[in-house]
Protein backbone atom coordinates (compact mmCIF):
# COMPACT_ATOMS: atom_id res chain seq x y z
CA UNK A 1 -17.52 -28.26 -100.76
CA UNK A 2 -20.57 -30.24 -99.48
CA UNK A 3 -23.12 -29.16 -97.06
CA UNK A 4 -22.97 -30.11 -93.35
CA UNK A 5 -26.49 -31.98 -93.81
CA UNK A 6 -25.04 -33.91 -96.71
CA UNK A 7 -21.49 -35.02 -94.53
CA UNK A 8 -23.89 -36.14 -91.53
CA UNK A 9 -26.08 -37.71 -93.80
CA UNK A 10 -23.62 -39.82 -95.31
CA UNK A 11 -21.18 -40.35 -92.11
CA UNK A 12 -24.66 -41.44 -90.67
CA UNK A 13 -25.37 -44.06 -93.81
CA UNK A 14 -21.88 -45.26 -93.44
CA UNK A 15 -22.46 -45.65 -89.49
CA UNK A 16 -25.53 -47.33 -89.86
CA UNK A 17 -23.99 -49.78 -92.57
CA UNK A 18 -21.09 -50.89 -91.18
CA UNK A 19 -22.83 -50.97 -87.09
CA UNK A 20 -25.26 -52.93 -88.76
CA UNK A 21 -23.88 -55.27 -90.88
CA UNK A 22 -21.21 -55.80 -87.66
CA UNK A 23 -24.56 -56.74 -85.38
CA UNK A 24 -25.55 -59.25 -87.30
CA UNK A 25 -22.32 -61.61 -87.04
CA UNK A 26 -21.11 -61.20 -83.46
CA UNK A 27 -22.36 -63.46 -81.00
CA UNK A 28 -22.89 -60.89 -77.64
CA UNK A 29 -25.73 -60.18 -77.15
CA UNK A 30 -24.98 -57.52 -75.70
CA UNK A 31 -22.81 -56.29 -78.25
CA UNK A 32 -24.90 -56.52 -81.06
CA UNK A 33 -27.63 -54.46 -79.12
CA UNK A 34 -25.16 -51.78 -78.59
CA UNK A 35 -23.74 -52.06 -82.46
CA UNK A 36 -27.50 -52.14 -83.35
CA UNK A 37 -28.30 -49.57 -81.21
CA UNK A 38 -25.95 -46.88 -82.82
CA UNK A 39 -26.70 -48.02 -86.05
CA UNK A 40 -30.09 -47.11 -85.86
CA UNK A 41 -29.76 -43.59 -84.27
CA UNK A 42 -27.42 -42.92 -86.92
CA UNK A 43 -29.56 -43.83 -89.77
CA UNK A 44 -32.31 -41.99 -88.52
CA UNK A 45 -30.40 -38.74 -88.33
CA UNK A 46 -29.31 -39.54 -91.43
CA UNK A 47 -32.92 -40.49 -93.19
CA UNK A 48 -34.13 -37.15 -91.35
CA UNK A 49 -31.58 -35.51 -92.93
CA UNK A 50 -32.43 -36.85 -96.79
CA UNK A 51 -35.83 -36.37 -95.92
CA UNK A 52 -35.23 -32.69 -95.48
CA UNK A 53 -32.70 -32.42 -98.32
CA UNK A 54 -35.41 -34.21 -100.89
CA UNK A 55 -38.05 -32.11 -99.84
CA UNK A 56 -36.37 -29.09 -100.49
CA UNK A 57 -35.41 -30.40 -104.22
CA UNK A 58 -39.29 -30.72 -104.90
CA UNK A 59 -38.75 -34.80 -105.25
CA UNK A 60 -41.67 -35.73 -103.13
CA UNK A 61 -41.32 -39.71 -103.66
CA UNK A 62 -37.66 -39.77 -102.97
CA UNK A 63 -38.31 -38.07 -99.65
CA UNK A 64 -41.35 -39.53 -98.55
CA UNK A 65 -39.09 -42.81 -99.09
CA UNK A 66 -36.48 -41.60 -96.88
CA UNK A 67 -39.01 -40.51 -94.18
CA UNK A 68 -40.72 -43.91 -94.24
CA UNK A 69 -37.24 -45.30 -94.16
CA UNK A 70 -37.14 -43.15 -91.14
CA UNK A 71 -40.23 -44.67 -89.50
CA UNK A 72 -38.96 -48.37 -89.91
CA UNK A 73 -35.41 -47.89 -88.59
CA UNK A 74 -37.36 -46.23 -85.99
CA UNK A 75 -39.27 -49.65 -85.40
CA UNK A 76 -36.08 -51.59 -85.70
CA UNK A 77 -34.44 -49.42 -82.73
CA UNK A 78 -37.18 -49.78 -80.24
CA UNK A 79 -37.26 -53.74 -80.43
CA UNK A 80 -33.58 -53.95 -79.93
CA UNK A 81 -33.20 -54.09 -76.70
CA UNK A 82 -35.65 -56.99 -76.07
CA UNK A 83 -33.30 -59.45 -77.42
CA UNK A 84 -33.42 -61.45 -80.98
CA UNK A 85 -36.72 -63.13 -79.96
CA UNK A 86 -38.80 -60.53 -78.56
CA UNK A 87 -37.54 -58.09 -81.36
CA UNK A 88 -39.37 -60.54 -84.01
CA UNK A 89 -42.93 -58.16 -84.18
CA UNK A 90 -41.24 -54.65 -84.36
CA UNK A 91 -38.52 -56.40 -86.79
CA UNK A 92 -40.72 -57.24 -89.33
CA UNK A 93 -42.66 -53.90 -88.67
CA UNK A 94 -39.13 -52.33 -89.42
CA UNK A 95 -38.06 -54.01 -92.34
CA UNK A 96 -41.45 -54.21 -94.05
CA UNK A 97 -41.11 -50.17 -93.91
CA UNK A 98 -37.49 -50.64 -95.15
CA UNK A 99 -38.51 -52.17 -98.47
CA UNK A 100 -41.48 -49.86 -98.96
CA UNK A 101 -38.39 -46.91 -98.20
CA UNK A 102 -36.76 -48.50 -100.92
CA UNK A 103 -39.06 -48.80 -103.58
CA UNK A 104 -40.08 -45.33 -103.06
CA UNK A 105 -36.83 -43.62 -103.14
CA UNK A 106 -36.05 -45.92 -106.49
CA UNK A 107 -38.94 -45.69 -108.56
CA UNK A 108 -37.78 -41.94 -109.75
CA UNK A 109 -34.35 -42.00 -111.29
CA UNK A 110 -32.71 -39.87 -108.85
CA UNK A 111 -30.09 -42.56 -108.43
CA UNK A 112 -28.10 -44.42 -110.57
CA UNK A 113 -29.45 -47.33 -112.05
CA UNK A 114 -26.89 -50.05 -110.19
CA UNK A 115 -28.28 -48.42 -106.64
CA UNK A 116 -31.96 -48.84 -107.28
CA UNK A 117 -31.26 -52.15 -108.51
CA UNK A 118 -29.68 -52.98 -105.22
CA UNK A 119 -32.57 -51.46 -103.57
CA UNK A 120 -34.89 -53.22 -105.34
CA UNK A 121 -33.09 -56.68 -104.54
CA UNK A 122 -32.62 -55.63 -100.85
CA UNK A 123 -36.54 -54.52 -100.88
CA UNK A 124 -37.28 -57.91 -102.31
CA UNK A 125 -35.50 -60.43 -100.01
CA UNK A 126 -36.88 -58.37 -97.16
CA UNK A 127 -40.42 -58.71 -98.36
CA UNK A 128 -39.69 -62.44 -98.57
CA UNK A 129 -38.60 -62.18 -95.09
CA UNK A 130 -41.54 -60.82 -93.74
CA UNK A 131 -43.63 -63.39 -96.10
CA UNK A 132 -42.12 -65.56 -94.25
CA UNK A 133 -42.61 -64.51 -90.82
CA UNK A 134 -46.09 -63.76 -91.02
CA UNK A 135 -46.45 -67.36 -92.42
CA UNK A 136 -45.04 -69.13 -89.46
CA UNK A 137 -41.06 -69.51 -90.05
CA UNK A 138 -39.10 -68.82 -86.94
CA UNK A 139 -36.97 -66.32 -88.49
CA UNK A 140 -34.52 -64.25 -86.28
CA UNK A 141 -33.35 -60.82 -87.28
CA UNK A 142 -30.02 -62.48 -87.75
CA UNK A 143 -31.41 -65.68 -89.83
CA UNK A 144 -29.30 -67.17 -92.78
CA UNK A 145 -30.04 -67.47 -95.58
CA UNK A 146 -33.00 -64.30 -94.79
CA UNK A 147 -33.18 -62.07 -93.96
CA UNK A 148 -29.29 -61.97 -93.64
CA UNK A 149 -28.76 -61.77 -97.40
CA UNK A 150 -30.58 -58.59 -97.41
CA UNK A 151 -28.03 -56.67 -95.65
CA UNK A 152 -25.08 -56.67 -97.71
CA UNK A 153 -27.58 -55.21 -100.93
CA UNK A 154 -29.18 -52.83 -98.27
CA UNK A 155 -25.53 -51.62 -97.08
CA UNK A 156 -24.54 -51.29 -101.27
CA UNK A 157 -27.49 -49.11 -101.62
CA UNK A 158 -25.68 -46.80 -99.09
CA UNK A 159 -22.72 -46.68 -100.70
CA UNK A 160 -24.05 -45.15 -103.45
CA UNK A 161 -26.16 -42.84 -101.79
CA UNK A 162 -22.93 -41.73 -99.70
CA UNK A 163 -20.98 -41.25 -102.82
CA UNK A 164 -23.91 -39.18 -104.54
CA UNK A 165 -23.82 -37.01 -101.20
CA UNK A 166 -19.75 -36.55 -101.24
CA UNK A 167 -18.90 -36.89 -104.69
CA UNK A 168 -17.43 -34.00 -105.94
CA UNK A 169 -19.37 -31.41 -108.13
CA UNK A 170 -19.11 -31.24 -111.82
């Protein structure tokens, strides 16, 4: 049987990925704050949560990615409700955290090799994102080709880290 930290953990990964992911392709406004919205609070509980849990294994870098993961989301959620536009500052704040989150918790080997590979490609298209941003493209939290193609590696990364959380002992 799992822990209670572990189930919220990964109830609040698969929240956070599927609110998220839902955000970015409806065309409310108001909607996608609200989607966005719970998507964020439940990724931080869950991020406080592996924070915690990493700690307490003595894997310093895996947590301290988690934490910083954490501080971005954190970003991500208090831009939302300015709108798309007005979010653009505390987005790229967010997601510049995000990929640093994700390098850190890959670098060790704690995870399989296939999810810090989609970490690392997630981390990379959201560098490129910010690149971009801080270079002068007008680039909307929901922009195609980026950072939109970040998301779906992002959200992969969270499947695996929900199935390393629920998957049953051996």
């Amino acid at each position: 049987m799992r822990s209670t930290p572990d189930l919220i953990a990964a109830t609040g990964l698969a929240i956070g990925g599927i609110f998220g992911l839902a955000g970015t392709f409806v065309a409310s406004a108001p909607l996608r704050d609200s989607l966005w919205a719970i998507d964020g609070v439940a990724l931080v509980v869950a991020t406080a949560l592996l924070t915690m849990k990493y700690q307490r294994l003595g894997n310093d870098c895996v947590a301290a990615g988690f934490l910083t993961f954490l501080a971005g989301e954190s970003l991500l959620l208090s831009g939302n409700a300015a709108g798309l536009e007005a979010s653009v500052p505390s987005y790229v704040g967010g997601i510049s955290l995000w990929a640093a989150a994700l390098m850190l918790i890959s670098v060790p080997n704690t995870f399989a090799l296939w999810m810090r590979f989609t970490a690392f490609v997630a981390a990379a298209l959201f560098l490129a994102s910010v690149g971009m941003v801080l270079w002068g493209s007008p680039l909307l939290p929901t922009s195609a080709p980026l950072p939109a193609a970040g998301y779906p590696f992002l959200v992969a990364t969270f499947a695996g880290w929900i199935w390393t959380l629920v998957k049953p002992a051996r």
